[in-house]
Structures are given as structure tokens and as C-alpha cells.
Protein backbone atom coordinates (compact mmCIF):
# COMPACT_ATOMS: atom_id res chain seq x y z
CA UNK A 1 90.97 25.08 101.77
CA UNK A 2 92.10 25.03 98.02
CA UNK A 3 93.03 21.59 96.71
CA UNK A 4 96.26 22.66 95.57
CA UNK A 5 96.82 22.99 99.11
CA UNK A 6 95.89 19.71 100.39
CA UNK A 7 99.45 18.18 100.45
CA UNK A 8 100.26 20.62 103.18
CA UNK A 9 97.86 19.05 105.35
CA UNK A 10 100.26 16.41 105.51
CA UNK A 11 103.12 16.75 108.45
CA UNK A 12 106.68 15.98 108.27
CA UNK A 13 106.54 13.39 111.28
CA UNK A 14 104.85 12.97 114.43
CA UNK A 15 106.02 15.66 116.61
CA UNK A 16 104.46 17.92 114.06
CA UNK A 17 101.59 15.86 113.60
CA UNK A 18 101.07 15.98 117.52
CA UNK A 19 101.40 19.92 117.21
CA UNK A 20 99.18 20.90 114.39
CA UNK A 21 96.56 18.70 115.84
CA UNK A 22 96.99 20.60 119.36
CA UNK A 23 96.82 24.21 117.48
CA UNK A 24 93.57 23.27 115.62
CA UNK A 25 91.88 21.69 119.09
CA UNK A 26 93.29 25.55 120.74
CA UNK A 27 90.57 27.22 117.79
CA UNK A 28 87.25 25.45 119.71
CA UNK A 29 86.69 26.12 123.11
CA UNK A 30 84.96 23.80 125.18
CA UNK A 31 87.17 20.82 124.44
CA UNK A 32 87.83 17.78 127.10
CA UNK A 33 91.98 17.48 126.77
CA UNK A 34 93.54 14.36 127.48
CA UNK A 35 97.30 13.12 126.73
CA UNK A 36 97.91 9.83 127.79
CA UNK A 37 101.61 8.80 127.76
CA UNK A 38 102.50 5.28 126.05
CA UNK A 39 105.18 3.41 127.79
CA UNK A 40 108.29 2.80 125.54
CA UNK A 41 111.79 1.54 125.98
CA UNK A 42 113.35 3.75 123.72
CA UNK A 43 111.55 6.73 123.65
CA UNK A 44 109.86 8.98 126.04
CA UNK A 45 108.02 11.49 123.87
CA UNK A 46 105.39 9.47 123.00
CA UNK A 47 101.60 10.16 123.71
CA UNK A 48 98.08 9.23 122.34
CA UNK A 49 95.75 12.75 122.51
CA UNK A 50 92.48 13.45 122.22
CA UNK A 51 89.64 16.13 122.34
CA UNK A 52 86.16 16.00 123.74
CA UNK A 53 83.61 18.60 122.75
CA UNK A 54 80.46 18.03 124.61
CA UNK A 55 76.93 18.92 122.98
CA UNK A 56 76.17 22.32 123.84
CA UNK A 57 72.12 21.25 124.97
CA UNK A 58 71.43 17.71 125.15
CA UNK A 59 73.81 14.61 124.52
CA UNK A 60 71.89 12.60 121.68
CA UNK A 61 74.69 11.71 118.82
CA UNK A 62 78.59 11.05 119.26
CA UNK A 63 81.23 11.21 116.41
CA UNK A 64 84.10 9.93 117.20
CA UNK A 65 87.21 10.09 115.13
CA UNK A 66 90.39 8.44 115.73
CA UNK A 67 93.67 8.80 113.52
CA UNK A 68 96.83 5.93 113.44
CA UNK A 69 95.94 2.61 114.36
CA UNK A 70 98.81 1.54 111.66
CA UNK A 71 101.97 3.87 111.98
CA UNK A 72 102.59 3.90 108.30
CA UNK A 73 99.28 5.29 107.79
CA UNK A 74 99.28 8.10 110.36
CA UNK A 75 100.28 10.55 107.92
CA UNK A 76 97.01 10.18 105.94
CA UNK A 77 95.09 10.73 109.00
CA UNK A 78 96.69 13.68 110.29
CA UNK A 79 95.74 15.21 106.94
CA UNK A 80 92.15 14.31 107.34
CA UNK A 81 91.48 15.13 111.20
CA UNK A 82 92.95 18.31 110.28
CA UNK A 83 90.90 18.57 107.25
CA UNK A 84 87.91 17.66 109.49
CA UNK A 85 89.15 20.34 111.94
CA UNK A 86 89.22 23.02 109.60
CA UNK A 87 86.51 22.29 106.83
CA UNK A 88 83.82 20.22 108.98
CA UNK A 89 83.94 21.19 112.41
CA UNK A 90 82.82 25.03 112.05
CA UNK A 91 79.51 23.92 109.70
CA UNK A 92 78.60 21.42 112.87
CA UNK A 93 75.54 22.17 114.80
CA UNK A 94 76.66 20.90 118.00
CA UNK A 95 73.39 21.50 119.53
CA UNK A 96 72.51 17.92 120.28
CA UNK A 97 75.98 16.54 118.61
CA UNK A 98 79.36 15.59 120.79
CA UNK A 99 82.79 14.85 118.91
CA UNK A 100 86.08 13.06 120.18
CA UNK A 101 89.11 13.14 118.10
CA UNK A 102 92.04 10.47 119.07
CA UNK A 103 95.24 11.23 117.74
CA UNK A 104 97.71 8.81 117.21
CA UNK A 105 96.65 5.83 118.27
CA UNK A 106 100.13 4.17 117.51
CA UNK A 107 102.63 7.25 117.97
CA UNK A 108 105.39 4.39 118.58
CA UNK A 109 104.44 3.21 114.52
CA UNK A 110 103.78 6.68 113.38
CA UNK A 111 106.94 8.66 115.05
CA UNK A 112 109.49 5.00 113.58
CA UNK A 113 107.07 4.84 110.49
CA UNK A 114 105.87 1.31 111.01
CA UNK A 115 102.33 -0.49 110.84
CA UNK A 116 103.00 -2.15 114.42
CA UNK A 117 103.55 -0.92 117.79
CA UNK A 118 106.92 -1.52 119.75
CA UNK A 119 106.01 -4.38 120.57
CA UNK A 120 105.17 -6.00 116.81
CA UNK A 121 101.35 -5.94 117.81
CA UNK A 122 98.58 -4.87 114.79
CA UNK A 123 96.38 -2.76 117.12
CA UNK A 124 93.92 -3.02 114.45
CA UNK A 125 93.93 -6.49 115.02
CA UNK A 126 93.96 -6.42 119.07
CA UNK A 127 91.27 -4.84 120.63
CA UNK A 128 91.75 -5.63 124.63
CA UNK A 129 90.01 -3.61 127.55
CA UNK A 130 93.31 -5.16 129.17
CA UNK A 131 96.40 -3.89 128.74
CA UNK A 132 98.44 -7.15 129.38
CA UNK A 133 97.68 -7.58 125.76
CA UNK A 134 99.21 -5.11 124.12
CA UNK A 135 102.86 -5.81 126.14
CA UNK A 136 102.71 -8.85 124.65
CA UNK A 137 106.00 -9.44 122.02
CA UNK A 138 104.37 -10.60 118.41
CA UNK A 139 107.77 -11.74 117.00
CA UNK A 140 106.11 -13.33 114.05
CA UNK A 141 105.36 -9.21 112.98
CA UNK A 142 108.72 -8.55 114.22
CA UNK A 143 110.63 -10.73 111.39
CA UNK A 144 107.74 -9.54 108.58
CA UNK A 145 108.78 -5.92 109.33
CA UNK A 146 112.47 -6.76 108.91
CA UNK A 147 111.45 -9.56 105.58
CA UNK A 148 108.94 -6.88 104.11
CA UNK A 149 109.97 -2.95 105.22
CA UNK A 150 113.35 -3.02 104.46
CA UNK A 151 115.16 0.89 104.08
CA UNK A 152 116.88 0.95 101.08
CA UNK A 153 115.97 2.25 97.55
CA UNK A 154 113.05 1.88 95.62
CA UNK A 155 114.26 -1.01 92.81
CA UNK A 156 110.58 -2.01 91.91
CA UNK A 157 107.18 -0.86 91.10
CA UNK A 158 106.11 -3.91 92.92
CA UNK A 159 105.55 -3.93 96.84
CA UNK A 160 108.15 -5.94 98.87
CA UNK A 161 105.29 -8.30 99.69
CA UNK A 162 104.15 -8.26 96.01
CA UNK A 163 107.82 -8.83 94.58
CA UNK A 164 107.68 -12.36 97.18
CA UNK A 165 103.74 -13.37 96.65
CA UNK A 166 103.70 -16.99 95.80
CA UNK A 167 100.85 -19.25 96.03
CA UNK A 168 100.99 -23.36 97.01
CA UNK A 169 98.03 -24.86 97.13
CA UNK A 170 95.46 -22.09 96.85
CA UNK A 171 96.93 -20.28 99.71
CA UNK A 172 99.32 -17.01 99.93
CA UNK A 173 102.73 -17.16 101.29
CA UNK A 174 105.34 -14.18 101.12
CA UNK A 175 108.67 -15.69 101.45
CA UNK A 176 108.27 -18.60 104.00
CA UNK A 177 105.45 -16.29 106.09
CA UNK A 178 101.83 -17.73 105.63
CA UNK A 179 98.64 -15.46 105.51
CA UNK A 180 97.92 -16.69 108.94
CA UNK A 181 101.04 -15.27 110.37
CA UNK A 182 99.78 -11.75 108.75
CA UNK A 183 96.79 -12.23 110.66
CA UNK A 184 97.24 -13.99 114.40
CA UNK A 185 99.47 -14.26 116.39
CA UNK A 186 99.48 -18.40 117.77
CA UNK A 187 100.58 -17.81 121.31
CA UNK A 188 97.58 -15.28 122.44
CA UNK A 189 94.30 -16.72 122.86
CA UNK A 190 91.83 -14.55 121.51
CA UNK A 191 92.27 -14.05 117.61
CA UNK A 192 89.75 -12.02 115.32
CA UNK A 193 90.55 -14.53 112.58
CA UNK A 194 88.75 -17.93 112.15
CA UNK A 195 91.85 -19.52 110.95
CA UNK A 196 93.66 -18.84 114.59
């Protein structure tokens, strides 16, 4: 693909994220399909997918490459599974090589264009072979999306959370909300952060 043409590999929003991703797994045959629906009290479109091509002789090596943990980001890596999809995938010998693709980890953050999920949870952050974590209600994230991702004009060079950085004693605060709070969340118990 010409680089003049790599800003096309970037979709207008999730639905057509979800469908380019679903014409370039069509191009491979062989491929495991899943689609697993994520719960959502305002929207019922939502899904994680994902693609398994097996080895074609013996299972020894297994990529696997997974797109929108952070909603705002999703666009980005739409443009590289599909870049991956078209540019990588035909040179692979898949002799002894397997490869799962996730897309849209997040569609809730991707499809409203935030990091979090419904739910104000970092999924980046919250790794849980339970789901009981991830219905959990992080209202700490909930008031730094309103503070920090405000939708209004562009009045700054500077970052929302750049235009509020202050530091007391040593430490980072962005209006009122401490490092920490970016970080953990107080009322779960497990926390990847020492500070928790």
C-alpha cells in the first residue's frame, strides 16, 4: 500500500471499523470467527471480534494481536490490524505459525470515543479472569472524563490535562485529581499500582 494512502486505513467510527476488519478476515480462509456481544445500557450494537487462523502443520508459535483497549485509541489500531491484514499476513509462512486478531477490545470507548469503558474502568489497567470486575462503576474516571475530555473547541495547543498540571510537593495533580486517582481505583482490591 502507498504511503500516501495510509490515512485511509483509518475508519470513520466503529461500525466501519467493525466492517473493514470483517472484509479483510473474509480474504483468508481458515479463520476461527468469534463475536462476543458486550453488555451495555445504552447501546446494543456493540461487540468485541476476533479471528483465529490455526497453523497449517504443527502448532509451535502464536501471534496474537489485539486492537482498542483505550477507546480513543481504537482508531490507530484499526489502521494497523488492517495494515497487518493486508501488508503482513500474505508474506506469513503459517506452516508452524497461528495468529488471533481481537478487535475492539473497548467498542463501548471506541464507538463514544473515550479511553474507558461504560462503566469508567481503564481495561488496560484491569485485567480480571472475572467479570464482576469489569461491572464495577470507577466514578473517580467518570468525573476525569467530564474534568479532562470536554467537547468544545480546540482553544490551546496544550492538552486539557496539560493546561491544569500543577505540582505540590513533588507530586502531579490535574485540577484537584491526584496521579493516584489516574491510576487505581480505592474501592477494588487488586490494583497494578504500588501506590493503591
Amino acid at each position: 500500500m502507498a504511503k500516501n494512502s495510509d490515512a485511509l486505513l483509518f475508519p470513520k467510527d466503529y461500525h466501519d471499523s467493525r466492517k473493514r476488519f470483517a472484509d479483510l478476515v473474509n480474504r483468508y480462509p481458515g479463520a476461527e470467527v468469534e463475536h462476543w456481544l458486550i453488555p451495555s445500557k445504552t447501546d446494543n450494537d456493540l461487540f468485541t471480534d476476533s479471528a483465529y487462523w490455526p497453523p497449517l502443520e504443527k502448532p509451535e508459535v502464536l501471534w496474537v494481536l489485539s486492537s482498542g483497549i483505550h477507546g480513543s485509541e481504537t482508531y490507530a489500531g484499526s489502521a494497523i490490524l488492517q495494515m497487518f491484514l493486508t501488508e503482513i499476513m500474505p508474506k506469513l509462512d503459517r506452516r508452524y505459525l497461528g495468529v488471533w486478531i481481537v478487535h475492539a477490545m473497548n467498542p463501548y470507548g471506541f464507538k463514544h470515543h473515550q479511553r474507558t469503558t461504560e462503566n469508567g474502568v481503564n481495561l488496560n489497567r484491569n485485567f480480571s479472569i472475572s467479570g464482576e470486575l469489569f461491572k464495577t462503576r470507577n466514578r473517580d474516571s467518570e468525573k476525569m472524563h467530564e474534568m479532562f475530555f470536554r467537547r468544545s473547541p480546540v482553544s490551546s495547543t496544550k492538552s486539557k490535562v496539560m493546561e491544569i498540571l500543577e505540582i505540590h510537593g513533588g507530586a502531579a495533580h490535574f485540577g484537584g485529581v491526584t496521579m493516584d486517582q489516574f491510576t487505581c481505583h480505592r474501592s477494588r482490591p487488586v490494583c497494578n499500582s504500588t501506590r493503591c
